[in-house]
C-alpha atoms as a PDB file:
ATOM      1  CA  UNK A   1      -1.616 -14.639   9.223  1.00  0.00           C
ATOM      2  CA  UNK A   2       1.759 -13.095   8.114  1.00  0.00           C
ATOM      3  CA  UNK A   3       3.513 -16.124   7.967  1.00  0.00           C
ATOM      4  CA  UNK A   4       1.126 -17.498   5.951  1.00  0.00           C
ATOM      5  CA  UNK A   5       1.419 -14.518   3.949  1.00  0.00           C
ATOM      6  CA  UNK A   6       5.656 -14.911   3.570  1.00  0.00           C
ATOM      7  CA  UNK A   7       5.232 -18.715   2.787  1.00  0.00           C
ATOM      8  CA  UNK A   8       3.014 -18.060  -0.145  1.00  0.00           C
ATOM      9  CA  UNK A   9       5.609 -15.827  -1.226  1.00  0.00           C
ATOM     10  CA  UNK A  10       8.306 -18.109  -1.286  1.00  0.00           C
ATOM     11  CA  UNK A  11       7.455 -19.477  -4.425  1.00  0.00           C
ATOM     12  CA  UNK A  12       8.304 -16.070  -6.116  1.00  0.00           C
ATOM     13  CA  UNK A  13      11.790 -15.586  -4.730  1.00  0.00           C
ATOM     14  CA  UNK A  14      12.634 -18.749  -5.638  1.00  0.00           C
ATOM     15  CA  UNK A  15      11.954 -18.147  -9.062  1.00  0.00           C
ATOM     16  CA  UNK A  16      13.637 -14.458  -8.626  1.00  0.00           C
ATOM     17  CA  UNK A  17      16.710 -16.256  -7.241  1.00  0.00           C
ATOM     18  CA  UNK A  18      16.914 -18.659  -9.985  1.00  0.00           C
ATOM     19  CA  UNK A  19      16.745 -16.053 -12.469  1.00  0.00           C
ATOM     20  CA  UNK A  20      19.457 -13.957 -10.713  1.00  0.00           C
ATOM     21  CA  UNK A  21      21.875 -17.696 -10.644  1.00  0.00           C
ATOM     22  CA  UNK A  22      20.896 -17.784 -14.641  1.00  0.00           C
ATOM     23  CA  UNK A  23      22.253 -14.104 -15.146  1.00  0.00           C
ATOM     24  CA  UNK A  24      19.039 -11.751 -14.901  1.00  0.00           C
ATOM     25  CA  UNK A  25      19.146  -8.946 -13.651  1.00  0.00           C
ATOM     26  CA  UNK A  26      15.746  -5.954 -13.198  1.00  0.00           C
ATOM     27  CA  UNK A  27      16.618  -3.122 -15.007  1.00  0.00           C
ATOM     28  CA  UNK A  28      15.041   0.094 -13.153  1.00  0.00           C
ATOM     29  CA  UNK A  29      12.356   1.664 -14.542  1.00  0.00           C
ATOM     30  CA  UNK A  30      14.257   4.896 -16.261  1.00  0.00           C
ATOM     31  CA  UNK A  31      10.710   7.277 -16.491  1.00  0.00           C
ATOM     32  CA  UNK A  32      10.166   9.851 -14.028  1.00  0.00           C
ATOM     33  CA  UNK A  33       8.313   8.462 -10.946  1.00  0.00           C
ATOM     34  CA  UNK A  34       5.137  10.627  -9.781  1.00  0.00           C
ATOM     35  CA  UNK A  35       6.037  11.637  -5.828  1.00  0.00           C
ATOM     36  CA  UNK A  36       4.088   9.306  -3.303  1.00  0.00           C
ATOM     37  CA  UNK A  37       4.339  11.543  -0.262  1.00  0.00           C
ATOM     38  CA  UNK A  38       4.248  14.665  -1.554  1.00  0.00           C
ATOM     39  CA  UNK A  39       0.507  13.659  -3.344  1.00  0.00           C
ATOM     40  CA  UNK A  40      -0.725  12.893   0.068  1.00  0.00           C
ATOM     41  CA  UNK A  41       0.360  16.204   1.518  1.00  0.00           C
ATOM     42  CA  UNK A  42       0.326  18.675  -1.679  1.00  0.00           C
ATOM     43  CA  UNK A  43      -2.406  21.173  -1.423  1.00  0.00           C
ATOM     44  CA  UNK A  44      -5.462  20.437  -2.476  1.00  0.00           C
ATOM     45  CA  UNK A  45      -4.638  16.647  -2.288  1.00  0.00           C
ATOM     46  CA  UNK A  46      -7.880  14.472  -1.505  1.00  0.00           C
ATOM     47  CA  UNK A  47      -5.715  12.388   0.998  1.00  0.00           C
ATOM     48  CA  UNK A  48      -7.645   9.187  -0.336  1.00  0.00           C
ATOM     49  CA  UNK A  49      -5.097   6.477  -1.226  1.00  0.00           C
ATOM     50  CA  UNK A  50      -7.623   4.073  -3.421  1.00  0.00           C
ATOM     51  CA  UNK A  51      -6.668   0.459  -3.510  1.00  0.00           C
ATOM     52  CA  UNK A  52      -6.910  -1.884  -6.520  1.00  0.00           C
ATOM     53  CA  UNK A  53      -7.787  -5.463  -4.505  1.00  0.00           C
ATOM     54  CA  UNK A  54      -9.406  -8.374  -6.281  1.00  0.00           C
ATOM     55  CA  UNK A  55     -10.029 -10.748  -3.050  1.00  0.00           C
ATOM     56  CA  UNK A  56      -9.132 -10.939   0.353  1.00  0.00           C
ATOM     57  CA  UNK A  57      -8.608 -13.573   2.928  1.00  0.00           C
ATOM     58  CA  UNK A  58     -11.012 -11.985   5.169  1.00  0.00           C
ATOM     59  CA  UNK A  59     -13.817 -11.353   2.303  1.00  0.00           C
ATOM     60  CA  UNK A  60     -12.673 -14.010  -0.202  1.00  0.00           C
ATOM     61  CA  UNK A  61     -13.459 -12.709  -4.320  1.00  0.00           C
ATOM     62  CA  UNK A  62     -14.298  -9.358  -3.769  1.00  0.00           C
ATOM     63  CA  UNK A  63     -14.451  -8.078  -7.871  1.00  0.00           C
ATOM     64  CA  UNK A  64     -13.074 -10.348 -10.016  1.00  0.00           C
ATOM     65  CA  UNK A  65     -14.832  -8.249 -12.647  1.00  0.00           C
ATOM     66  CA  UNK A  66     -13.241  -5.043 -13.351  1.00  0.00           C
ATOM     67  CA  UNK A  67      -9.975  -4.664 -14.950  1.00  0.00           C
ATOM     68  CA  UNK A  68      -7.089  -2.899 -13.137  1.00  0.00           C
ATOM     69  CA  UNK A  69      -7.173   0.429 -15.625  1.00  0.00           C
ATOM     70  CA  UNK A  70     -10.751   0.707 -15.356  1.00  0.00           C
ATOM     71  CA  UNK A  71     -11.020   0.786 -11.706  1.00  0.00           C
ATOM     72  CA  UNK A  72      -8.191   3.001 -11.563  1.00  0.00           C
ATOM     73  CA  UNK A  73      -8.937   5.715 -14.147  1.00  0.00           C
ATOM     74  CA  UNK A  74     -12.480   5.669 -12.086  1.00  0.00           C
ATOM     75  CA  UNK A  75     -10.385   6.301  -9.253  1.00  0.00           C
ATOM     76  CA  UNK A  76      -8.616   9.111 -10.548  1.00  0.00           C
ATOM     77  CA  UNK A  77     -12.025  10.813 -11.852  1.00  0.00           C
ATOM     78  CA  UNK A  78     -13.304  10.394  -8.471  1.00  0.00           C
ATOM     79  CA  UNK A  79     -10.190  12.517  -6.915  1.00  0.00           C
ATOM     80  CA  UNK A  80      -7.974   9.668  -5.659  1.00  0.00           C
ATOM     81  CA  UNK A  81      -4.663  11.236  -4.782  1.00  0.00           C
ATOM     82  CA  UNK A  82      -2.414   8.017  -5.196  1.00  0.00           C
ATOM     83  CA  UNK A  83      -3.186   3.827  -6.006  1.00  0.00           C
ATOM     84  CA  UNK A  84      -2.534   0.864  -3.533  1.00  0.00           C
ATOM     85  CA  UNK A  85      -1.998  -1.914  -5.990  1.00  0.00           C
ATOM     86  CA  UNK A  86      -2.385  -5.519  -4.826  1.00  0.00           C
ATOM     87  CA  UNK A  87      -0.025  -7.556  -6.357  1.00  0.00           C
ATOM     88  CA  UNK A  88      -0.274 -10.705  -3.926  1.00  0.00           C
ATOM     89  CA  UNK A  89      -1.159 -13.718  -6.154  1.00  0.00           C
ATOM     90  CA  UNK A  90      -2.293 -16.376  -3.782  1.00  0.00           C
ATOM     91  CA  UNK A  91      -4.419 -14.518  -1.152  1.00  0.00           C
ATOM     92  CA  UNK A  92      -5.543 -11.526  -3.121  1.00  0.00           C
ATOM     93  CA  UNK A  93      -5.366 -12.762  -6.799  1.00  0.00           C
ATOM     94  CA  UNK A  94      -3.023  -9.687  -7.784  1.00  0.00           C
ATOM     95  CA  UNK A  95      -0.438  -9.437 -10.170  1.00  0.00           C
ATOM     96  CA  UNK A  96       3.011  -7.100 -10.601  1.00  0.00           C
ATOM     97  CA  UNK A  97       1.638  -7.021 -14.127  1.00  0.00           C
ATOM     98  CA  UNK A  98      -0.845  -4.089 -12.912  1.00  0.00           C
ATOM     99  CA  UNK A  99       1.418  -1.459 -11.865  1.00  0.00           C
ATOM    100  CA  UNK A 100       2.233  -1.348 -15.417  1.00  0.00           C
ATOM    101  CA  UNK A 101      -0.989  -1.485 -16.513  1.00  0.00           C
ATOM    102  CA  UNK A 102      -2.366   1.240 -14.753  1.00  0.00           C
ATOM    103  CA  UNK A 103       0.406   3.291 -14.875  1.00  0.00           C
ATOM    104  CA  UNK A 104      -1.094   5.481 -17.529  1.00  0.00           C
ATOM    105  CA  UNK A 105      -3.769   6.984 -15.104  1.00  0.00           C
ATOM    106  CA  UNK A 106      -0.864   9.058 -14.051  1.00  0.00           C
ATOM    107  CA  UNK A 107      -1.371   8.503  -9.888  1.00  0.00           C
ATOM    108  CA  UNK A 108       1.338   7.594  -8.036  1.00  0.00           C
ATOM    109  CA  UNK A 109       1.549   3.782  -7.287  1.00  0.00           C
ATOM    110  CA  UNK A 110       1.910   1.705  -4.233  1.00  0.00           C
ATOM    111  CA  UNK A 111       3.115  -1.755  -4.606  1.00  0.00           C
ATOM    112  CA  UNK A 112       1.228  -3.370  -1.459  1.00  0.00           C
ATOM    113  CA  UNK A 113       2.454  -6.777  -1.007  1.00  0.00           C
ATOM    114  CA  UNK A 114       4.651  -9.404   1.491  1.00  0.00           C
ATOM    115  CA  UNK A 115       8.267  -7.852   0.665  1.00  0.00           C
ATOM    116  CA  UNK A 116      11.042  -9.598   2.501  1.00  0.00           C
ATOM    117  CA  UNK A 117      13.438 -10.264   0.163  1.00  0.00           C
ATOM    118  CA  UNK A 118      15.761  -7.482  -1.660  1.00  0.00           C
ATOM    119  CA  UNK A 119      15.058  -9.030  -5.277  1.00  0.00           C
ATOM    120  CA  UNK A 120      11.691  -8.319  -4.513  1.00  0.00           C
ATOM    121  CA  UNK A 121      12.818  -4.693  -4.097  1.00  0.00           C
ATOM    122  CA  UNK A 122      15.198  -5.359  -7.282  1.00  0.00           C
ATOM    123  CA  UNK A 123      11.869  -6.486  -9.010  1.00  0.00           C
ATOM    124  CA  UNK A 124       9.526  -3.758  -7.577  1.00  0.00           C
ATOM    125  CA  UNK A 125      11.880  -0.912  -8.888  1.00  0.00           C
ATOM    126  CA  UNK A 126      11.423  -1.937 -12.472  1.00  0.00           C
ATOM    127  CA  UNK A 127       7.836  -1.371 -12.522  1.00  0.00           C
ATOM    128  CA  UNK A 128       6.425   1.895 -12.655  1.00  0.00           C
ATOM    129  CA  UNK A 129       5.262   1.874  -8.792  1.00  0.00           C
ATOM    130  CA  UNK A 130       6.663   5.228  -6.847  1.00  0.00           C
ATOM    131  CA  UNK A 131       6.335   3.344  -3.543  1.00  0.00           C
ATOM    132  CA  UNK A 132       7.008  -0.146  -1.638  1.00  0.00           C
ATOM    133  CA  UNK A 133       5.063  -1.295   1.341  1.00  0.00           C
ATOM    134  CA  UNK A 134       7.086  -2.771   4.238  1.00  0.00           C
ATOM    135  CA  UNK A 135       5.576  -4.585   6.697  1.00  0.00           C
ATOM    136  CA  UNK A 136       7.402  -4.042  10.352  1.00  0.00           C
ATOM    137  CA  UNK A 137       5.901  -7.194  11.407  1.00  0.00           C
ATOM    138  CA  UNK A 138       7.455  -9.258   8.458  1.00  0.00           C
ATOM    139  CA  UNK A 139      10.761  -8.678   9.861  1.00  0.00           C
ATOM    140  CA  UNK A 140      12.225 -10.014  12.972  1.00  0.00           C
ATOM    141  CA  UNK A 141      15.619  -8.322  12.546  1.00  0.00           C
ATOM    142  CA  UNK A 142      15.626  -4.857  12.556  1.00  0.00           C
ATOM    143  CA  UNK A 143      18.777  -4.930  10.637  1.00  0.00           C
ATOM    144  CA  UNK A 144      16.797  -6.821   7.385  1.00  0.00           C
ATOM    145  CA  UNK A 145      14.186  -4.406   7.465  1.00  0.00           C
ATOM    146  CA  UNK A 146      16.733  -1.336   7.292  1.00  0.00           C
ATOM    147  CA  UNK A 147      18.427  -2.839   5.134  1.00  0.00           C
ATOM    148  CA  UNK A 148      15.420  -3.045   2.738  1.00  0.00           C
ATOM    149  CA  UNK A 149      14.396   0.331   4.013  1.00  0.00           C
ATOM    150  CA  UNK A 150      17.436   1.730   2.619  1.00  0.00           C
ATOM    151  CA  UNK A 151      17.636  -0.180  -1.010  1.00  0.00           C
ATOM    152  CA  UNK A 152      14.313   1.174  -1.048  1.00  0.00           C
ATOM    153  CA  UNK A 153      15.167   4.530  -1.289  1.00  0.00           C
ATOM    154  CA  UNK A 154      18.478   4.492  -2.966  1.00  0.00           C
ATOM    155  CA  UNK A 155      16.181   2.471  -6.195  1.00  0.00           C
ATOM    156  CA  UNK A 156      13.985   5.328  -6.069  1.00  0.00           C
ATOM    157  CA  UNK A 157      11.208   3.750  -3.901  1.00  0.00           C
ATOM    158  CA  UNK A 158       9.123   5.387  -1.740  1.00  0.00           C
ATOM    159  CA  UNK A 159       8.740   2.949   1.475  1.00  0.00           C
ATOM    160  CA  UNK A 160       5.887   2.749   3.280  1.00  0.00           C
ATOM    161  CA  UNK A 161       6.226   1.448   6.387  1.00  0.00           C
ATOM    162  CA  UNK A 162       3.506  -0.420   7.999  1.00  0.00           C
ATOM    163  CA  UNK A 163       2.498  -0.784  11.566  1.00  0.00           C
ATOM    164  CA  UNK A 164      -0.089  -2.298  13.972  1.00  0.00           C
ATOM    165  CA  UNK A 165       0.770  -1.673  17.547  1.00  0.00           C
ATOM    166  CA  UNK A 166       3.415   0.446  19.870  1.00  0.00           C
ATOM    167  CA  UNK A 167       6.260  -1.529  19.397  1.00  0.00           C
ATOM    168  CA  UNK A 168       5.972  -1.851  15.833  1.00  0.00           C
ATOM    169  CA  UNK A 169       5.936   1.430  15.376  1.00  0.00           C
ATOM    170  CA  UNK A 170       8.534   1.833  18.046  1.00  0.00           C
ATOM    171  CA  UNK A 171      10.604   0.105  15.170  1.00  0.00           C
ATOM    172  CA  UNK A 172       9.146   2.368  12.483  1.00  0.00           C
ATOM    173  CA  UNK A 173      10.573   5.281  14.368  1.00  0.00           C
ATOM    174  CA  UNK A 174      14.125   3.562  14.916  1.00  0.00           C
ATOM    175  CA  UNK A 175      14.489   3.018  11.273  1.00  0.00           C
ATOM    176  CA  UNK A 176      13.480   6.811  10.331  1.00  0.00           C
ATOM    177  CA  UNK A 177      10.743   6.179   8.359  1.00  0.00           C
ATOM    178  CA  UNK A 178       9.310   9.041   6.734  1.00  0.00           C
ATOM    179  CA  UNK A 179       5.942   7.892   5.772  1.00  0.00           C
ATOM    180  CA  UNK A 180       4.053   5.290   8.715  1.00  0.00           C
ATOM    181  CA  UNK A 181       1.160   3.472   7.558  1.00  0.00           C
ATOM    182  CA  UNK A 182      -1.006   1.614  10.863  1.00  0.00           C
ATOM    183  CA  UNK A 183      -3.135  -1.065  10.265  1.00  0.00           C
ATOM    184  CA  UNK A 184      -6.017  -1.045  11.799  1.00  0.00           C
ATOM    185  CA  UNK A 185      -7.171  -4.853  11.669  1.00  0.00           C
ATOM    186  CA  UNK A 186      -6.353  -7.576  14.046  1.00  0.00           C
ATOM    187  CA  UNK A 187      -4.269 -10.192  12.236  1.00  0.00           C
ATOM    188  CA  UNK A 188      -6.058 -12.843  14.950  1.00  0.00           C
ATOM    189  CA  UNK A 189      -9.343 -12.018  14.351  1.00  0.00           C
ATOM    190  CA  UNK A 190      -9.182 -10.094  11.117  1.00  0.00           C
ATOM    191  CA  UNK A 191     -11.310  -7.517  12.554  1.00  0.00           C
ATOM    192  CA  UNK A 192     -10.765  -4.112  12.856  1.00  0.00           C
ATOM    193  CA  UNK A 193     -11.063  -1.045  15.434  1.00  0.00           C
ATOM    194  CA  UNK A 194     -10.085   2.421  13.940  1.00  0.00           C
ATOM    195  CA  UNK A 195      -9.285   3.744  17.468  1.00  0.00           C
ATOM    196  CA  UNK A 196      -5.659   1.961  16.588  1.00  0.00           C
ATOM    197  CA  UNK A 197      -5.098   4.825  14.267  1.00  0.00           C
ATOM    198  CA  UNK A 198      -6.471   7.103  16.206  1.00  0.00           C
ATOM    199  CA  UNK A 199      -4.582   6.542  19.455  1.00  0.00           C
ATOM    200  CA  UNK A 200      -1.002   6.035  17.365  1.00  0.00           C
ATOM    201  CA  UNK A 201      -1.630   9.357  15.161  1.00  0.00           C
ATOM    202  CA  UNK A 202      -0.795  10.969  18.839  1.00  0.00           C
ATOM    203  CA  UNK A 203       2.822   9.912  18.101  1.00  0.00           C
ATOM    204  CA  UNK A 204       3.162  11.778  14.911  1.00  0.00           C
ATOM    205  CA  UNK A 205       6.342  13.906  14.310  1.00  0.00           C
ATOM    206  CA  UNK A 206       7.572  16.473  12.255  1.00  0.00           C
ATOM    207  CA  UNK A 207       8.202  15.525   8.691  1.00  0.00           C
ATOM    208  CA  UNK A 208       6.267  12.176   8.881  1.00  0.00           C
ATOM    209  CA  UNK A 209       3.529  11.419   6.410  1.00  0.00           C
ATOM    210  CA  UNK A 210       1.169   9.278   8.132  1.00  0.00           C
ATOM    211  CA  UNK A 211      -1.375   6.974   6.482  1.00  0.00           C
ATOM    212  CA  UNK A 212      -4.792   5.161   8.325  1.00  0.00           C
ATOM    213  CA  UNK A 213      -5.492   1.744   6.618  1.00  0.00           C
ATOM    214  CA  UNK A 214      -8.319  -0.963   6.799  1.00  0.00           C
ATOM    215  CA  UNK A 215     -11.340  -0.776   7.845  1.00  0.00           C
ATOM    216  CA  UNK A 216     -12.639   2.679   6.235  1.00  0.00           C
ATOM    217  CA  UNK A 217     -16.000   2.630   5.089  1.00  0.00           C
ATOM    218  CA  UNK A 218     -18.100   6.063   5.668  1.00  0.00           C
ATOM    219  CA  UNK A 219     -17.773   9.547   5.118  1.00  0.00           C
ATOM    220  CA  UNK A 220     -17.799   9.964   8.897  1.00  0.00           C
ATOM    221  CA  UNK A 221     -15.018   7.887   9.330  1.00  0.00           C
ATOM    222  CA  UNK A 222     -13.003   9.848   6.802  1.00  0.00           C
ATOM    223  CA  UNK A 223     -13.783  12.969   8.216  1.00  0.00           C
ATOM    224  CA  UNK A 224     -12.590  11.637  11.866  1.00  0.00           C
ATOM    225  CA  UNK A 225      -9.732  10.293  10.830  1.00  0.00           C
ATOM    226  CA  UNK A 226      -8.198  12.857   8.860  1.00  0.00           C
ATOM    227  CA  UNK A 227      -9.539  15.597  11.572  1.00  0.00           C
ATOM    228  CA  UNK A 228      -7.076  13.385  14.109  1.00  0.00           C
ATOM    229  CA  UNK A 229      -3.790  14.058  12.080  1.00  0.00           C
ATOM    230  CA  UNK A 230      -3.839  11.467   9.669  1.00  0.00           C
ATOM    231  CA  UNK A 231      -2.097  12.731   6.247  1.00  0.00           C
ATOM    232  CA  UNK A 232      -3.818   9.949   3.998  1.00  0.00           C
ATOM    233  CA  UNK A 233      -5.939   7.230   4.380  1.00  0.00           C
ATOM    234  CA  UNK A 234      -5.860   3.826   2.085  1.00  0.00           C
ATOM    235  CA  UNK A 235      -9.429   2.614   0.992  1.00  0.00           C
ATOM    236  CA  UNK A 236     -10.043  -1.302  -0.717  1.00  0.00           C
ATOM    237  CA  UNK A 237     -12.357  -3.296   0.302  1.00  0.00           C
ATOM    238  CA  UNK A 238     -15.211  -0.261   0.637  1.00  0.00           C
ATOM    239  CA  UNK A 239     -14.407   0.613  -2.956  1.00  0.00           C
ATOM    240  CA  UNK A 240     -14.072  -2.735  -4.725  1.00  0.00           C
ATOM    241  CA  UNK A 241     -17.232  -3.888  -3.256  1.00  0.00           C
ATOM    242  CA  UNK A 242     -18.800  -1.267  -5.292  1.00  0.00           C
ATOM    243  CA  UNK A 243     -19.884  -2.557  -9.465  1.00  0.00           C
ATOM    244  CA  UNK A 244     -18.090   0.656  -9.863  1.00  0.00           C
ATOM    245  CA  UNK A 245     -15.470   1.379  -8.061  1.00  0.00           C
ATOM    246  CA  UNK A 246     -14.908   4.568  -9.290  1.00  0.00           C
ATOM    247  CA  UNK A 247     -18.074   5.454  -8.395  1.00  0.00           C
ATOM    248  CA  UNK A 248     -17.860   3.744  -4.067  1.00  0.00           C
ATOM    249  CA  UNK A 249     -15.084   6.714  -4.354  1.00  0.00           C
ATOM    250  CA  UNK A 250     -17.476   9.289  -5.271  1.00  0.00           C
ATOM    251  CA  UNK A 251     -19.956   8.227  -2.901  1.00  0.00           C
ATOM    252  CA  UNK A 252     -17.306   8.346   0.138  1.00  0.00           C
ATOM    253  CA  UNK A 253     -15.933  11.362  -0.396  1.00  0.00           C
ATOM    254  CA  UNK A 254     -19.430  13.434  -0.641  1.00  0.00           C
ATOM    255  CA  UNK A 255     -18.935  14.021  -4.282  1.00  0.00           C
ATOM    256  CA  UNK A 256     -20.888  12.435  -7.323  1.00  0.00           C
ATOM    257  CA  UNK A 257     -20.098   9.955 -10.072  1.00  0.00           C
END
């Protein structure tokens, strides 16, 4: 599944290459970014990341219907802590264009996407987005993933480091990262089992911001998760799926719309 993920993004560095040859360069976004790891763990922080996602590949269209700044100012009403952004084209009909959009709702912002490539992280740091997602699996060389890793940080990027098993995490841990986020589906089967989460939170150090993702669709589940150590926990499909999203958010947490 990944690789099908990195060669529908090969398109885009292409272009982002070409563009680079011709002169172009990203400027970086000059505002002040809003902290992504510190609204997970603040006090009183929700610890719901809630994800902007149009389709899947494991649920196809999901809601084609609601504009980006509408979900996400429901969101925000709703007590969302931070937004996941999908900006994947192919597979999840996103679009970089909606960091900016929905940058006024005033959350922090997630770019979740297939980054491999440091224009991508070049491109990413112009937007108003206060955090990257890295996939461990995306990177056979340990040595490319620092690398974007570190650019990460020194653009101002939050990274967000992505597991699904031991050993990726294994490699999570090598590289420092500060804030894991595990996976919980099966990239085989697309289906997922929470216990991943809940058996990898037992690894969780001092100073690491961990986040549960996929999969989370009840209060209960919330509730467990968060009562095993996670920090944060991101929420799509569960909310999208909802005419209002805004309002799936409302339901999940207990509170009303």
């Amino acid at each position: 599944m990944l690789e099908k993920f990195r060669a529908a993004k090969q398109a885009e560095i292409d272009e982002l290459r070409r563009l680079r040859d011709a002169g172009h360069a990203h400027v970086p976004f000059a505002d002040p970014r809003p902290g992504f790891g510190a609204a997970l763990t603040g006090p009183g922080s929700s610890g719901i990341i809630a994800e902007y996602k149009r389709a899947s590949p494991s649920k196809g269209d999901i809601n084609l219907g609601v504009p980006p700044r509408r979900a996400c100012e429901g969101y925000a009403l709703a007590g969302a802590c931070a937004l996941s952004i999908l900006t994947e084209s192919r597979y999840f009909k996103g679009d970089l264009a909606f960091l900016a959009e929905v940058a006024p709702v005033g959350l922090p912002l997630l770019r979740k996407d297939f980054i491999v490539d440091p224009l991508q992280v070049e491109a990413t740091a112009a937007t108003p987005a206060s955090a990257i997602l890295l996939i461990v699996r995306m990177f056979e060389d340990q040595d490319d993933l620092a690398y974007l890793h570190g650019q990460s940080i020194a653009l101002r990027l939050e990274p967000v480091v992505e597991v699904f098993d031991e050993r990726d995490l294994d490699r999570a841990k090598e590289l420092g990262a500060r804030i894991i986020q595990v996976n919980n589906r099966d990239l085989d089967t697309l289906a997922t089992d929470l216990n991943r989460c809940l058996d990898m939170v037992r690894r969780k150090e001092e100073g690491e911001i961990w986040i549960g993702a996929s999969g989370i669709s009840t209060p209960e589940q919330v509730r467990e998760l968060r009562a095993a150590g996670l920090d944060a926990l991101l929420i799509g499909t569960a909310l999208m799926q909802n005419e209002n999203p805004g309002r799936g958010l409302a339901e999940l947490a207990g509170g009303r719309s």
